[in-house]
Protein backbone atom coordinates (compact mmCIF):
# COMPACT_ATOMS: atom_id res chain seq x y z
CA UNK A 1 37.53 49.11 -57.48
CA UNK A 2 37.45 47.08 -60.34
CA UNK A 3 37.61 47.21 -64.14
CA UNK A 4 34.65 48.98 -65.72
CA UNK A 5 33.50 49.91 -69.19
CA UNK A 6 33.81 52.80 -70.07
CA UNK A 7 37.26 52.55 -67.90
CA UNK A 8 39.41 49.95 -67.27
CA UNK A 9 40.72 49.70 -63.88
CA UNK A 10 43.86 47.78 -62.79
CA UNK A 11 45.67 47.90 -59.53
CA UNK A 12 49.41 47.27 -59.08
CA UNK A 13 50.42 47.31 -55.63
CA UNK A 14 49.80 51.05 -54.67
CA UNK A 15 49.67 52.48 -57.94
CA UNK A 16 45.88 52.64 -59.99
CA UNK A 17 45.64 52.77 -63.61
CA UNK A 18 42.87 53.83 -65.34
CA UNK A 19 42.52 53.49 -69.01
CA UNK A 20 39.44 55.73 -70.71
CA UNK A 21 38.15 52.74 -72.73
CA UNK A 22 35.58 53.87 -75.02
CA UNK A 23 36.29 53.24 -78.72
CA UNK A 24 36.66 54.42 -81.14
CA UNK A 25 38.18 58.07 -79.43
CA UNK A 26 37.73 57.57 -75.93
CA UNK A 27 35.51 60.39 -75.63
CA UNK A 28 34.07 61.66 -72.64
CA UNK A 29 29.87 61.67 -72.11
CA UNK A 30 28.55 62.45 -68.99
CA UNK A 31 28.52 59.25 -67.66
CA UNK A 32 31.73 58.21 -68.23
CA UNK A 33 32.89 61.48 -66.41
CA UNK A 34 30.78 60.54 -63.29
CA UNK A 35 32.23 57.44 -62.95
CA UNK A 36 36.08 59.24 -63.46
CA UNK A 37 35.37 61.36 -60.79
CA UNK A 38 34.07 57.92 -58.12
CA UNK A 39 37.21 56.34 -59.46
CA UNK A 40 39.87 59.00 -58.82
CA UNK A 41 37.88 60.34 -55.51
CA UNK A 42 38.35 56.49 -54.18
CA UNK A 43 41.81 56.87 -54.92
CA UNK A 44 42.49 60.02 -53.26
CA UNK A 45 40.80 58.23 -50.04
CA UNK A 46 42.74 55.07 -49.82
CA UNK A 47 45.45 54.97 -48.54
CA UNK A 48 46.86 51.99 -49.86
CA UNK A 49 47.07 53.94 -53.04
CA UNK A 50 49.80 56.56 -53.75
CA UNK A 51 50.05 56.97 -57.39
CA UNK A 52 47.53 56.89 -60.44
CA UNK A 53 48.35 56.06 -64.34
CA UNK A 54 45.94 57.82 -66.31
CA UNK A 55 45.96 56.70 -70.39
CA UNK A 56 43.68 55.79 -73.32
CA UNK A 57 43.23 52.05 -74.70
CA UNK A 58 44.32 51.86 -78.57
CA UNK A 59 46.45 53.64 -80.56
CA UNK A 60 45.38 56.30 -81.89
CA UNK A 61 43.73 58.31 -79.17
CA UNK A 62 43.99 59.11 -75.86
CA UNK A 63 41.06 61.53 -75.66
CA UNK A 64 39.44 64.45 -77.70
CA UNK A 65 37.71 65.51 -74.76
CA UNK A 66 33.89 66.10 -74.45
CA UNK A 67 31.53 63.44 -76.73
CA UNK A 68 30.08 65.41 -79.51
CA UNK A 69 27.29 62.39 -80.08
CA UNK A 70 26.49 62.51 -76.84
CA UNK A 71 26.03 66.07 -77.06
CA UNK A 72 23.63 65.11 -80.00
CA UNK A 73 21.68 62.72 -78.44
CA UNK A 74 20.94 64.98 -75.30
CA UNK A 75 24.29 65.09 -73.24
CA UNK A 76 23.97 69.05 -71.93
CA UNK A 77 27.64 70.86 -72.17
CA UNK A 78 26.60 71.92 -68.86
CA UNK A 79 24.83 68.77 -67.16
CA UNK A 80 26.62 66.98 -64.36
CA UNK A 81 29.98 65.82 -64.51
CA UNK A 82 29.76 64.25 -61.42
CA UNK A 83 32.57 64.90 -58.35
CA UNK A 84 35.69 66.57 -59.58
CA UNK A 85 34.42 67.93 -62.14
CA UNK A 86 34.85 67.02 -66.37
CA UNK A 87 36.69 64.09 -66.45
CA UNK A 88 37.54 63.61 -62.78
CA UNK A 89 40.20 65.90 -62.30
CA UNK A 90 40.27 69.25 -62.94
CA UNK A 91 37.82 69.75 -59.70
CA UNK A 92 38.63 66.91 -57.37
CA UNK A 93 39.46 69.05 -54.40
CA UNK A 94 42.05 67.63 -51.68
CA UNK A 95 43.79 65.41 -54.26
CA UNK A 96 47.14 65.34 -52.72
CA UNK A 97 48.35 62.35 -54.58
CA UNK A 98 50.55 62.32 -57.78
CA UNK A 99 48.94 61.83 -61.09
CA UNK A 100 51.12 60.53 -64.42
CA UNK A 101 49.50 61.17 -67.66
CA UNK A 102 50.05 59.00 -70.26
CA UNK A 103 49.27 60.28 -74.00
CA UNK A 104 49.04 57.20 -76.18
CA UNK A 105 47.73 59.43 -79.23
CA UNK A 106 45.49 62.27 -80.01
CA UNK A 107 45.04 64.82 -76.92
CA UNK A 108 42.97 67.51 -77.89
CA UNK A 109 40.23 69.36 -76.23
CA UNK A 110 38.48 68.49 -73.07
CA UNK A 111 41.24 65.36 -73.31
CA UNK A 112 44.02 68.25 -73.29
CA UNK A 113 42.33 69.45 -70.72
CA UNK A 114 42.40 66.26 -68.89
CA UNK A 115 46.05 66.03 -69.31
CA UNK A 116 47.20 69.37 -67.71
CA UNK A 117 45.09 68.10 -64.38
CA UNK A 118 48.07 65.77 -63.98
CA UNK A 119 51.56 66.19 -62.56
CA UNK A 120 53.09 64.53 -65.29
CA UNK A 121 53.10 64.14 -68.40
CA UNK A 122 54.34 61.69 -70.84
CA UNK A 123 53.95 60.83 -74.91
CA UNK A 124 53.97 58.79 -77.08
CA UNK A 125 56.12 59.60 -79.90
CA UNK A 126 53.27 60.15 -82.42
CA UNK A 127 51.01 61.70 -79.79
CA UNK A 128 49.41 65.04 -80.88
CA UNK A 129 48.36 68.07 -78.80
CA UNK A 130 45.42 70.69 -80.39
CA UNK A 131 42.65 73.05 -78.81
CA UNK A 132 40.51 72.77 -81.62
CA UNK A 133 37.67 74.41 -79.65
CA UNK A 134 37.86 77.57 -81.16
CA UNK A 135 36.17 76.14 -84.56
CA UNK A 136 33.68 75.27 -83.09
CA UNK A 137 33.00 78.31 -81.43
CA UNK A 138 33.35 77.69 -78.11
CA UNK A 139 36.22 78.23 -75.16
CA UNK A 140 38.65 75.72 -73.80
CA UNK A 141 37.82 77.20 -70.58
CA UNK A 142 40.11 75.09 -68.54
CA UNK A 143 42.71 75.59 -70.90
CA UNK A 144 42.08 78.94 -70.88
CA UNK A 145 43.54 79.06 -67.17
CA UNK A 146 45.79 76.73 -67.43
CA UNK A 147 47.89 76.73 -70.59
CA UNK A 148 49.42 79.71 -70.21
CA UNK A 149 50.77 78.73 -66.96
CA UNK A 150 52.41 76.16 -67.85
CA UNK A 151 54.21 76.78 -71.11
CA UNK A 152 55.27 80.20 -72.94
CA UNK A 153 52.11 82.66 -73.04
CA UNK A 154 52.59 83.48 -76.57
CA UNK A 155 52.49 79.63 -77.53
CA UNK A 156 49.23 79.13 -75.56
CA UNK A 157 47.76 81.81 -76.81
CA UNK A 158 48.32 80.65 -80.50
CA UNK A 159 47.09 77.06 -79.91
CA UNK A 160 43.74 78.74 -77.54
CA UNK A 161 43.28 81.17 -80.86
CA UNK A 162 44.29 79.65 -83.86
CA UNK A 163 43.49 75.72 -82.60
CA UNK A 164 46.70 74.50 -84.49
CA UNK A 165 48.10 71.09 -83.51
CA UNK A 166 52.01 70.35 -82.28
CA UNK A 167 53.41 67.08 -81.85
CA UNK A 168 55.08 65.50 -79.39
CA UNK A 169 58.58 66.50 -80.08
CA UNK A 170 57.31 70.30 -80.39
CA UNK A 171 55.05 69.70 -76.89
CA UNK A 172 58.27 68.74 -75.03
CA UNK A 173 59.95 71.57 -76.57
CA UNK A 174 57.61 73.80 -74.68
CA UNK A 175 57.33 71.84 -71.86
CA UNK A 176 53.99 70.85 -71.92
CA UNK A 177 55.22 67.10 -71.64
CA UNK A 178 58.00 65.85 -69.42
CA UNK A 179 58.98 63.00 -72.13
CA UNK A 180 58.22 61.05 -75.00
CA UNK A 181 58.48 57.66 -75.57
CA UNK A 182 58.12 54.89 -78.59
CA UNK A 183 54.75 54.02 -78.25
CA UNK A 184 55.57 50.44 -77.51
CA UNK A 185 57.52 51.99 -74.22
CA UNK A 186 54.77 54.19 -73.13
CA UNK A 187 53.23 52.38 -70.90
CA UNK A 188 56.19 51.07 -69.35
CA UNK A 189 57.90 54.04 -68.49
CA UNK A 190 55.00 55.54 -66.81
CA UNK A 191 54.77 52.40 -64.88
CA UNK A 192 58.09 53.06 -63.66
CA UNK A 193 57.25 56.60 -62.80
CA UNK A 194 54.75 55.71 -60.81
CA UNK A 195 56.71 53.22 -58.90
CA UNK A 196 59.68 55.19 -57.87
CA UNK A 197 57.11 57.59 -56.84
CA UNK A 198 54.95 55.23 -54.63
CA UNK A 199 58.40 53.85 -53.17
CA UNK A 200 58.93 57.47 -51.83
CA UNK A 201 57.06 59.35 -48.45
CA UNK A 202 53.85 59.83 -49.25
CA UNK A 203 52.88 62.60 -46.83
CA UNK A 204 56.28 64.55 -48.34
CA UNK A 205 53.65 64.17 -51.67
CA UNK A 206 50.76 65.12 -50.15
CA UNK A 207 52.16 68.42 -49.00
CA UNK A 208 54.25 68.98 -52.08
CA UNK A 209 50.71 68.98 -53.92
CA UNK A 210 49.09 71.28 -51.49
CA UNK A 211 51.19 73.84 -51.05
CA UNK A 212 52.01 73.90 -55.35
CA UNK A 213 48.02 74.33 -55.67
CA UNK A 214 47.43 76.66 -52.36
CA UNK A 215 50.76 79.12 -53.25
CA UNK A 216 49.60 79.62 -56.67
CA UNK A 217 48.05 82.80 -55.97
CA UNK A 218 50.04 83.21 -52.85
CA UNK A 219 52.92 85.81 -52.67
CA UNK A 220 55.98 84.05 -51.79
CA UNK A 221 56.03 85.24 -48.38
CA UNK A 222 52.94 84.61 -47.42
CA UNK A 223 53.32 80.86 -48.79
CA UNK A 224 56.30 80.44 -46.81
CA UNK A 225 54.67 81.92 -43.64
CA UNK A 226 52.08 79.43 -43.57
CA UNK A 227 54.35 76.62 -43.99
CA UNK A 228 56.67 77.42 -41.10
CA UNK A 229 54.09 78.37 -38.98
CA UNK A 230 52.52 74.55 -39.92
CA UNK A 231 48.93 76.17 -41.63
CA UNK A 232 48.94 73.78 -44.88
CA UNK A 233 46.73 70.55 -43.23
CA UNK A 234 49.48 68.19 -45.06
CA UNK A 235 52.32 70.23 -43.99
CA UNK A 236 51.01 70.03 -40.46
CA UNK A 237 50.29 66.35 -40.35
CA UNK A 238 53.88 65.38 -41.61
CA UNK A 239 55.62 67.58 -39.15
CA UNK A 240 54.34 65.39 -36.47
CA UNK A 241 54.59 62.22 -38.08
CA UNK A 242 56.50 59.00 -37.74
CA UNK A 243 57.53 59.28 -41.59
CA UNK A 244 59.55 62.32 -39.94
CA UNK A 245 61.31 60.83 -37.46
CA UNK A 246 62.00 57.48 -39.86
CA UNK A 247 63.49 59.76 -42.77
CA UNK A 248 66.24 61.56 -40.46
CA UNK A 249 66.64 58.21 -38.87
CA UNK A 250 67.62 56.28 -42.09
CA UNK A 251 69.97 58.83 -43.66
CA UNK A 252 71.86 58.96 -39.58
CA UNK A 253 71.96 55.01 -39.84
CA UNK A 254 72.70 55.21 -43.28
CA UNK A 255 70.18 52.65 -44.56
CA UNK A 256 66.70 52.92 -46.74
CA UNK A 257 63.75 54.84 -45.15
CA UNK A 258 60.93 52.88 -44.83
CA UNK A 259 57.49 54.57 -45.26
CA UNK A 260 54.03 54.63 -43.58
CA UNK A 261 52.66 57.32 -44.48
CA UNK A 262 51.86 58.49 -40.83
């Protein structure tokens, strides 16, 4: 893989970054989705890569979602978005690799979107959060399912209604964002995310992620049932792997695991 207008792709070690790189908002047309969705499909395939940075380049945006011009000069709402769906992400199936957000500015719409199909989320501190869909009367359909899931009902239900923005501070308040940082640290602190995460077992990841999406409308039980009885693929695969066997090693000879990823 290698860096790309309308994204800018960088590789450090085993973590990807991927910057949306289309001034001036970083918008998303149809192409630029298709080629989101190649880039984060490679990533879930290689296994050399455990972790992806996902950001805007500038300032002031990180991405108002779909590109209204586009729209305008023939882009259908509806055309192809190319594997994983808008943006990459919200449809990639099997993607059982972490994903770190991070909001350099303005993250509204199909860009909020974009954002709640990662794990994590950071800010910077003059990022700002808005489903603005509603004035232009149309649904944030992925939103729709999403939001309330993920922070208090009655606060995702004014933002899906009323399309009123919240800043940083108030996002992490609701816990729609893990952190915010000075802009200046952004990028740095999600680079250090991601590698304490890619330092860690990567099949323990891989089956964190599928049983968090396959439980969701699981009852507890039944969640639990397939796990012991080794149903989840991931689940299955680490149970009989050599990243096992080296974990309870390590901690016995009291030293630092050191993982595969088989």
């Amino acid at each position: 893989m290698t860096d790309d207008t309308p994204l800018k792709i960088d590789r450090r070690g085993a973590v990807l970054e991927v910057t949306l790189n289309r001034p001036k908002a970083n918008a998303i047309d149809l192409v630029t989705s298709r080629r989101m969705g190649d880039c984060f499909a490679d990533f879930r395939d290689n296994p050399e890569l455990r972790v992806a940075i996902l950001t805007g380049a500038g300032e002031k945006f990180f991405c108002p979602g779909w590109d209204l011009k586009a729209a305008a000069d023939g882009d259908a709402v509806d055309g192809d978005y190319g594997v994983g769906g808008f943006g990459g992400l919200q449809e990639l199936r099997g993607l059982n690799k972490p994903v770190i957000a991070a909001v350099n500015g303005i993250c509204c719409g199909g860009g909020l979107e974009l954002a709640l199909s990662a794990d994590v989320i950071l800010a910077a501190d003059h990022a700002q959060f808005a489903l603005p869909e509603i004035r232009s009367g149309t649904v944030a359909d992925a939103a729709s399912v999403k939001l309330p899931k993920r922070i208090p009902y009655h606060i995702a239900m004014e933002m899906l209604l009323t399309g009123r923005w919240i800043d940083a501070e108030e996002a992490a308040r609701w816990g729609l964002v893990n952190h915010v940082y000075p802009a200046d640290r952004l990028l740095d602190e999600a680079r250090a995310m991601a590698d304490l995460i890619a330092s860690g077992p990567p099949l323990v990841y891989a089956a964190i992620k599928e049983i968090v999406r396959e439980a969701e409308d699981m009852t507890f039980q039944d969640a639990m049932n397939r796990i012991t009885k080794r149903q989840f693929p991931t689940v299955d695969v680490l149970y009989s792997s050599e990243d096992q066997l080296e974990g309870a090693r390590a901690f016995a000879e009291k030293r630092d695991p050191v993982w595969k990823g088989r």
